[in-house]
Protein backbone atom coordinates (compact mmCIF):
# COMPACT_ATOMS: atom_id res chain seq x y z
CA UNK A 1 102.37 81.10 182.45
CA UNK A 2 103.63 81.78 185.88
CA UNK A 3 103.44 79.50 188.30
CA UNK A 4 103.82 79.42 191.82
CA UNK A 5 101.63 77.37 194.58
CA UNK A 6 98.75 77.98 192.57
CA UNK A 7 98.31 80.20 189.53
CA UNK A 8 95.08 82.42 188.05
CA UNK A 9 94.20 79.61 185.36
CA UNK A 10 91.53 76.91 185.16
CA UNK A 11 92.17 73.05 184.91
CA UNK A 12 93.08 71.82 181.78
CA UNK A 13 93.45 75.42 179.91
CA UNK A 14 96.65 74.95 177.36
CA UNK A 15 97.51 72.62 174.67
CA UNK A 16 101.26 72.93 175.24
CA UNK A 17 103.55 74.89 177.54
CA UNK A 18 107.01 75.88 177.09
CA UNK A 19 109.68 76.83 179.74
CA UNK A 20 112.99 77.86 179.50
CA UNK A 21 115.72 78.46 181.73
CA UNK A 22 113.67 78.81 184.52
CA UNK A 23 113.40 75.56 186.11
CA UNK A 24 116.54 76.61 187.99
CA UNK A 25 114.56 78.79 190.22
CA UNK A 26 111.84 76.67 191.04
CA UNK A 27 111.91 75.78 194.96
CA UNK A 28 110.09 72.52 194.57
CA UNK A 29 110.08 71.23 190.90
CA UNK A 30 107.62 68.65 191.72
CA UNK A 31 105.05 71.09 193.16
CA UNK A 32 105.61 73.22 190.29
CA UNK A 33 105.60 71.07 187.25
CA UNK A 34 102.21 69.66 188.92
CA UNK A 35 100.69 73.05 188.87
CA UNK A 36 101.83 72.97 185.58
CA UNK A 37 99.89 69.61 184.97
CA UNK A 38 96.92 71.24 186.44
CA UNK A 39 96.54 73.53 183.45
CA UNK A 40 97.54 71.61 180.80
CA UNK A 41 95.13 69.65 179.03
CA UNK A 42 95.16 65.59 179.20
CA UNK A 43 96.94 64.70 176.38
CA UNK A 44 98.63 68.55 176.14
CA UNK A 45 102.46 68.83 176.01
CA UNK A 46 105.03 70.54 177.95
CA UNK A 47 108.35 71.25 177.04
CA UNK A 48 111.29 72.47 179.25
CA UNK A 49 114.41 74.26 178.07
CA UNK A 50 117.27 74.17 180.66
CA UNK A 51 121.38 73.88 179.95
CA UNK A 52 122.71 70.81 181.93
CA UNK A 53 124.35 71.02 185.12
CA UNK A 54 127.62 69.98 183.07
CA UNK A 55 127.69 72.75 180.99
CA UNK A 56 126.14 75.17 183.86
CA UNK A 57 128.43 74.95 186.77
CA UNK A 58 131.25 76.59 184.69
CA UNK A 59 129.29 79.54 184.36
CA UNK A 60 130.02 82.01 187.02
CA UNK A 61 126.31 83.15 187.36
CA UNK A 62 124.84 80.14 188.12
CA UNK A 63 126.32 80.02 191.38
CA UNK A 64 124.28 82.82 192.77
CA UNK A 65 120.35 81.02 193.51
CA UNK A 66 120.52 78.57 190.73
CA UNK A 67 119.42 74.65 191.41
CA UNK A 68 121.43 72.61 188.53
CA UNK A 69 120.14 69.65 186.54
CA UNK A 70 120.93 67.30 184.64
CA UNK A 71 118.68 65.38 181.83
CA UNK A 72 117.48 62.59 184.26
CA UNK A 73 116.73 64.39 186.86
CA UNK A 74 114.25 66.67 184.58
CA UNK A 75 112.77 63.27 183.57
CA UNK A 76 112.38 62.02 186.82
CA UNK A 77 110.35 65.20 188.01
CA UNK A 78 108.19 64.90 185.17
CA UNK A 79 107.23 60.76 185.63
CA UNK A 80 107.22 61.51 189.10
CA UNK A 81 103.90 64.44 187.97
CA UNK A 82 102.23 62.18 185.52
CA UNK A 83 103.82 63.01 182.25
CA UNK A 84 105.60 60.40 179.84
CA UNK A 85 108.94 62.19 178.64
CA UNK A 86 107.88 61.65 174.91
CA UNK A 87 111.50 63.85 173.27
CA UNK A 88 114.52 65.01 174.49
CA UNK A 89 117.19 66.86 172.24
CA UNK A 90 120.37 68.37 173.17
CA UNK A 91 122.04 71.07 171.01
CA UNK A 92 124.64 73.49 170.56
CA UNK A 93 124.72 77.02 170.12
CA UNK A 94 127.16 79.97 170.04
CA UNK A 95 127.37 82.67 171.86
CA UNK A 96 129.63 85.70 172.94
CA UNK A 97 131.66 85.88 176.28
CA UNK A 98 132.62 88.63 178.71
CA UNK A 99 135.74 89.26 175.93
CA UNK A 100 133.76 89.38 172.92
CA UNK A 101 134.95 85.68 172.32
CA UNK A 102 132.30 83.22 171.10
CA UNK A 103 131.42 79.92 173.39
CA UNK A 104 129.94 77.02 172.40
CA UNK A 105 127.36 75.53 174.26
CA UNK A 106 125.08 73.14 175.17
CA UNK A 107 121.45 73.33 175.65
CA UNK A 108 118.47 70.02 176.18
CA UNK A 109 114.64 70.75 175.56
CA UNK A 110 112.84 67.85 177.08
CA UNK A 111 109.07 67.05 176.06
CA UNK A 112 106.41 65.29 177.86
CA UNK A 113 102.94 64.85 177.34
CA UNK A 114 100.59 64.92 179.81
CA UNK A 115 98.88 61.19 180.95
């Protein structure tokens, strides 16, 4: 799904959505996780993958057009577009640095189900 203002779909299209890492790049994250709403079925699920501004502002990259967030902002975005944050798990994973070294991090999928 891609969203911008508006996107190519009908109301109420999808069961469930999934998006990750890209909720850093949206330039109103209410207008887009509405659009989002628009497409998703009542009752439908949406689930958003993001690492937490904690974990992301020691990252070099993310200082170059990335908006940071932490886990109650995300849920505060989605109330605020008529979802009800039903799951939210935070978990680690490993993976390899500039020098071949391997990082752990942190990661939160949040899930909300369309009102």
């Amino acid at each position: 799904l891609t969203v911008g203002v508006t996107n190519p779909f009908e109301e109420e299209r999808f069961d469930k959505i999934f998006t990750t890492n890209t909720i850093y790049f949206w330039e109103n994250p209410e207008e887009y996780t509405r659009e989002i709403g628009r497409v998703l079925k009542t009752g439908g699920v949406l689930s958003v993958g993001f690492i937490p501004k904690r974990v992301m502002q020691h990252i070099p990259f993310s200082k170059h057009g990335f908006t940071l967030y932490e886990e109650a902002t995300v849920k505060r975005v989605l109330e605020t577009c008529g979802f009800n944050v039903i799951a939210e798990v935070t978990e680690k994973e490993i993976i390899t640095g500039a020098h071949g070294e391997d990082i752990e991090r942190e990661f939160v999928i949040t899930t909300a189900k369309k009102l």
